[in-house]
Protein backbone atom coordinates (compact mmCIF):
# COMPACT_ATOMS: atom_id res chain seq x y z
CA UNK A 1 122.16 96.37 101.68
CA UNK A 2 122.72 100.17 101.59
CA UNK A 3 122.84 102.44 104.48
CA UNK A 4 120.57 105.62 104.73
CA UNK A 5 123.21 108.64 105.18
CA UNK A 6 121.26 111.46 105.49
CA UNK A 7 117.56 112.78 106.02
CA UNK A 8 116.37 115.66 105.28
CA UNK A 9 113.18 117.83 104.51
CA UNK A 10 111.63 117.98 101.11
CA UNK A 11 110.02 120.90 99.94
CA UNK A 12 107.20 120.74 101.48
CA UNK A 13 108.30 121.40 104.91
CA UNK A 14 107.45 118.97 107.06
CA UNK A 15 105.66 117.06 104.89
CA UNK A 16 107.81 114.75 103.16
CA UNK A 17 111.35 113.61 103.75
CA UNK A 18 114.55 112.80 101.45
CA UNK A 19 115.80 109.38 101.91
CA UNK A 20 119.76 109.43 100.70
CA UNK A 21 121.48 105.96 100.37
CA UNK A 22 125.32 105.87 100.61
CA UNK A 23 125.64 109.38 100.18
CA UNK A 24 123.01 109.82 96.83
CA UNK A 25 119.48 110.74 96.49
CA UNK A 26 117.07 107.52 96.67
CA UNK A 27 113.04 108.49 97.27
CA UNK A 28 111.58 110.47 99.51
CA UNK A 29 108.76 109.72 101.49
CA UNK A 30 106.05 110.83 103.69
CA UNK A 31 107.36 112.11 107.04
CA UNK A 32 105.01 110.98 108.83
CA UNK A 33 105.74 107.60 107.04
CA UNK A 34 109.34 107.86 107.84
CA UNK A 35 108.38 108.43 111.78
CA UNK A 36 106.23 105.35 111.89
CA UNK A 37 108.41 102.67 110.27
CA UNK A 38 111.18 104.27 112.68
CA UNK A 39 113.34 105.14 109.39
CA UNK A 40 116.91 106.86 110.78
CA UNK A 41 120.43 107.63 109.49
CA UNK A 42 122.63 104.45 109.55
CA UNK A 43 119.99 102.44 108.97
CA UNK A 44 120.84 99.62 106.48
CA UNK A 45 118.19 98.70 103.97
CA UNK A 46 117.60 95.58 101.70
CA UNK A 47 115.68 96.18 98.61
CA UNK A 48 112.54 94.66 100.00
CA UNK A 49 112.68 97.16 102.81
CA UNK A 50 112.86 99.93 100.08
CA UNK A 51 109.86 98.36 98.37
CA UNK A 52 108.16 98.41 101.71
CA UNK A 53 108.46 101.59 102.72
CA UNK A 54 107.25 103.16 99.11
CA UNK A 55 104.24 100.84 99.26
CA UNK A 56 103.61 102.76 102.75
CA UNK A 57 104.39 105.96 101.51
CA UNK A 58 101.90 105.04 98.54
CA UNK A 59 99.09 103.84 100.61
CA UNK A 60 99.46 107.09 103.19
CA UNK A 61 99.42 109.46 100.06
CA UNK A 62 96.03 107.94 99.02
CA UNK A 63 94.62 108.08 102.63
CA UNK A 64 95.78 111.84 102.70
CA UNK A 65 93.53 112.71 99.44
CA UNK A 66 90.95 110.74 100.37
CA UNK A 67 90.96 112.11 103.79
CA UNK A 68 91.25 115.87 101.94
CA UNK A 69 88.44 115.11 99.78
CA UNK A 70 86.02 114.10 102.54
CA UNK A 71 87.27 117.09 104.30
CA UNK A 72 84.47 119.12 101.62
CA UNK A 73 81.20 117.03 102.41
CA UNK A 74 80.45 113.28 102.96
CA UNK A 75 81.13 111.36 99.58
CA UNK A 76 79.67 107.74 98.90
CA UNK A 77 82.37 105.06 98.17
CA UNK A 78 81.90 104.72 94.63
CA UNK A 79 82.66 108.46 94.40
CA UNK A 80 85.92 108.35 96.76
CA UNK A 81 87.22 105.12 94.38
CA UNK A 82 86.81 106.98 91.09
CA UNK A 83 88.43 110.00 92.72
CA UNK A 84 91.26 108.19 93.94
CA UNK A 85 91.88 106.68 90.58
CA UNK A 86 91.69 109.55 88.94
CA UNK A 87 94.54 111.05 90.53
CA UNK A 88 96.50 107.61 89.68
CA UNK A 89 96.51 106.04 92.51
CA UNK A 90 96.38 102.09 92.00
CA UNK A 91 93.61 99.73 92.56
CA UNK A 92 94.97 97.92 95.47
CA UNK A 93 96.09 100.96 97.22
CA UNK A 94 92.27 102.21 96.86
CA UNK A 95 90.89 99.32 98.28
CA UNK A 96 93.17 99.57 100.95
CA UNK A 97 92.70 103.11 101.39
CA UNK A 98 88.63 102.34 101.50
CA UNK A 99 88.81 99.34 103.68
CA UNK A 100 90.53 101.91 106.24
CA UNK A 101 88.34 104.53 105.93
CA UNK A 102 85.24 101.99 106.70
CA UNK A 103 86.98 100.58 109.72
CA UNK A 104 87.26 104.29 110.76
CA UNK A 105 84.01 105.39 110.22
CA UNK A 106 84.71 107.88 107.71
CA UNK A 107 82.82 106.29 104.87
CA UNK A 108 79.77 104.72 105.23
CA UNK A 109 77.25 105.17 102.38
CA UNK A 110 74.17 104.40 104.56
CA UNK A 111 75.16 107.84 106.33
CA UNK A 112 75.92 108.98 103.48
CA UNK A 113 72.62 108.30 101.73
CA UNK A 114 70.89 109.84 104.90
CA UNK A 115 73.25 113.03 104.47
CA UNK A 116 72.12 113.26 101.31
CA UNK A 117 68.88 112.66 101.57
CA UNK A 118 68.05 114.94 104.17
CA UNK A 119 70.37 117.96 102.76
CA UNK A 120 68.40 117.76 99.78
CA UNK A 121 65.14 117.60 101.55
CA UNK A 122 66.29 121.06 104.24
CA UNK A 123 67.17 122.78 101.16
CA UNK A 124 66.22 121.76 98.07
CA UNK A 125 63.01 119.44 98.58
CA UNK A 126 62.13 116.87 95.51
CA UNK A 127 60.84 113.88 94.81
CA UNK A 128 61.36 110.44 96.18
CA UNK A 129 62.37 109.68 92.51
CA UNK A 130 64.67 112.44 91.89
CA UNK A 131 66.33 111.83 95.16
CA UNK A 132 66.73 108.26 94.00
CA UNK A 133 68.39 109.14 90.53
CA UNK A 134 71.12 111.14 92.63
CA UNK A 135 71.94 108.42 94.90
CA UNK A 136 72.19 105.86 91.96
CA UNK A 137 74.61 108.29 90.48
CA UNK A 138 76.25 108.37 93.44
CA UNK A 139 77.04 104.96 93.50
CA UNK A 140 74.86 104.24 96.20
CA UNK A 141 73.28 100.29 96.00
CA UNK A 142 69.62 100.51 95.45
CA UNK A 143 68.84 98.57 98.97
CA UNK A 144 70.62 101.24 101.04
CA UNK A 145 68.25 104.18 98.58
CA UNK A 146 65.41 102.18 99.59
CA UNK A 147 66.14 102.23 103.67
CA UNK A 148 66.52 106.11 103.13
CA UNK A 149 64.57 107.51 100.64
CA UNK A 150 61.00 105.26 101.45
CA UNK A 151 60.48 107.75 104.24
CA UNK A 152 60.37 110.97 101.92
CA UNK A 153 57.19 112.00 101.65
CA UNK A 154 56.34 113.76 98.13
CA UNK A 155 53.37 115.44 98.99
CA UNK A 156 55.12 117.38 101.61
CA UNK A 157 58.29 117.97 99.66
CA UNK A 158 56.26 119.58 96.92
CA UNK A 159 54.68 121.85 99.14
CA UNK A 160 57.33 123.20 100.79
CA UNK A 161 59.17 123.29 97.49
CA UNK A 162 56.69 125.72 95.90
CA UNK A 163 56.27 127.54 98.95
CA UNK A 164 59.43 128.90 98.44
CA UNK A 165 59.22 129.34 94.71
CA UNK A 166 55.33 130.86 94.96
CA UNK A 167 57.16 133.75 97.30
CA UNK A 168 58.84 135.18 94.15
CA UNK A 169 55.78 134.56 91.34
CA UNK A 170 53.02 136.95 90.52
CA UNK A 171 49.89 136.33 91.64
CA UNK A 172 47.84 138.36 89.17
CA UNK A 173 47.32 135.49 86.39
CA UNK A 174 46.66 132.17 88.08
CA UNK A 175 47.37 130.31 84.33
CA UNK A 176 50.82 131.96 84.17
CA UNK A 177 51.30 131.32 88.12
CA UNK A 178 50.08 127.67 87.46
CA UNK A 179 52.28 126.92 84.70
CA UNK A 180 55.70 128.21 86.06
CA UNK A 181 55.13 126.73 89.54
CA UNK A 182 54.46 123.22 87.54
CA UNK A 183 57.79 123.50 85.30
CA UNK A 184 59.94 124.26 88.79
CA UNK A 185 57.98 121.01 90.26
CA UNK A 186 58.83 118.89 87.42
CA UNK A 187 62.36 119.77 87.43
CA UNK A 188 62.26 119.11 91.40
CA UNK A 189 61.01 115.28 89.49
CA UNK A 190 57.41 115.51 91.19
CA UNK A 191 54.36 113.77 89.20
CA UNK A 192 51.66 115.03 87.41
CA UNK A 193 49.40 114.36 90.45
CA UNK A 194 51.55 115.92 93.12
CA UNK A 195 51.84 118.97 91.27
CA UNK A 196 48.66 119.30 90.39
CA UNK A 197 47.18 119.56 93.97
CA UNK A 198 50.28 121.24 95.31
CA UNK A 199 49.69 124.05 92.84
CA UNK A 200 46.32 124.69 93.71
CA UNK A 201 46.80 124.43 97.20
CA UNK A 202 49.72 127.14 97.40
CA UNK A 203 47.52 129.15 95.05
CA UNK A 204 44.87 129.38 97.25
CA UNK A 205 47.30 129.75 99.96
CA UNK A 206 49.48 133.11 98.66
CA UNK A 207 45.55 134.56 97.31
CA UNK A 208 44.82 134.44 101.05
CA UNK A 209 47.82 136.57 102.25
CA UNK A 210 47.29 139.25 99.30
């Protein structure tokens, strides 16, 4: 057994603690992990208490970045696991990490599908397929894409898609007007057949206004 003789702050104030064990420097740890497992001087530890607390200061260290990463935008699971091992964290420590983060409602990837889905349609319309290939990179399982993305309509994606690029084309050589519109539709992942009436349509359209 050895007996914690002093605590004191780490370099990042407030953040994490130096545990010393009869009188020398041992690990240091989360202070908000030394709070919880009610860690104090003249505390006696085994070495499986040791081993205890560093797995808790492990797993709170991974909940912290995952917990900072979400703090940007919603992220899928797959992309929170690779991100988590990235920065070295282990596998069971991740799992543990996700399985808390589920339980807490902070990653979900249906609502995380829908995020997506409908971000990408308020801002950036494309194509049901398009939409798909992003999820599926994602890490999203195809049934959850299907509940979401079924309900995206193409036709009206398209439209409103080269509404907003028509608003910066000339309109003096329909050919020229036809041909970059269809480019920025295919690259939005739209068909052949979608473009093809969209372009027309929003030609006719922005010939009206002039």
């Amino acid at each position: 057994m050895k007996k914690v003789t002093a605590i004191s702050a780490g370099r990042r104030q407030g953040k994490r603690v130096n545990v010393f064990l009869d009188g020398k420097f041992a690990f240091s740890l989360e202070a908000e992990v030394a709070v919880k497992e009610g860690l104090q001087v003249g505390q006696e530890l085994s070495e499986g208490d040791i081993e205890a607390l560093t797995r808790s200061d492990l797993f709170h260290r991974c909940l912290g970045a995952a917990i900072h990463y979400l703090g940007y935008r919603p992220r899928s699971e797959a992309e929170l696991r690779e991100r988590l091992h990235r920065r070295g964290f282990d596998g069971d420590k991740v799992e543990a990490t996700l399985a808390k983060l589920r339980e807490q409602g902070l990653v979900n990837d249906l609502a995380f599908a829908q995020f997506w889905k409908d971000n990408r349609q308020s801002f950036s319309p494309r194509s049901q397929w398009l939409t798909r290939s992003e999820l599926r990179r994602k890490g999203v399982a195809d049934d959850i894409i299907d509940q979401v993305v079924d309900a995206v309509d193409d036709d009206n994606s398209a439209y409103r898609a080269a509404l907003s690029k028509a608003r910066g084309l000339p309109l003096s050589d329909y050919q020229s007007f036809r041909r970059r519109l269809g480019e920025y539709l295919r690259r939005r992942g739209f068909g052949y057949g979608v473009i093809s009436h969209v372009v027309e349509r929003v030609w006719q359209e922005q010939g009206e206004r002039v």
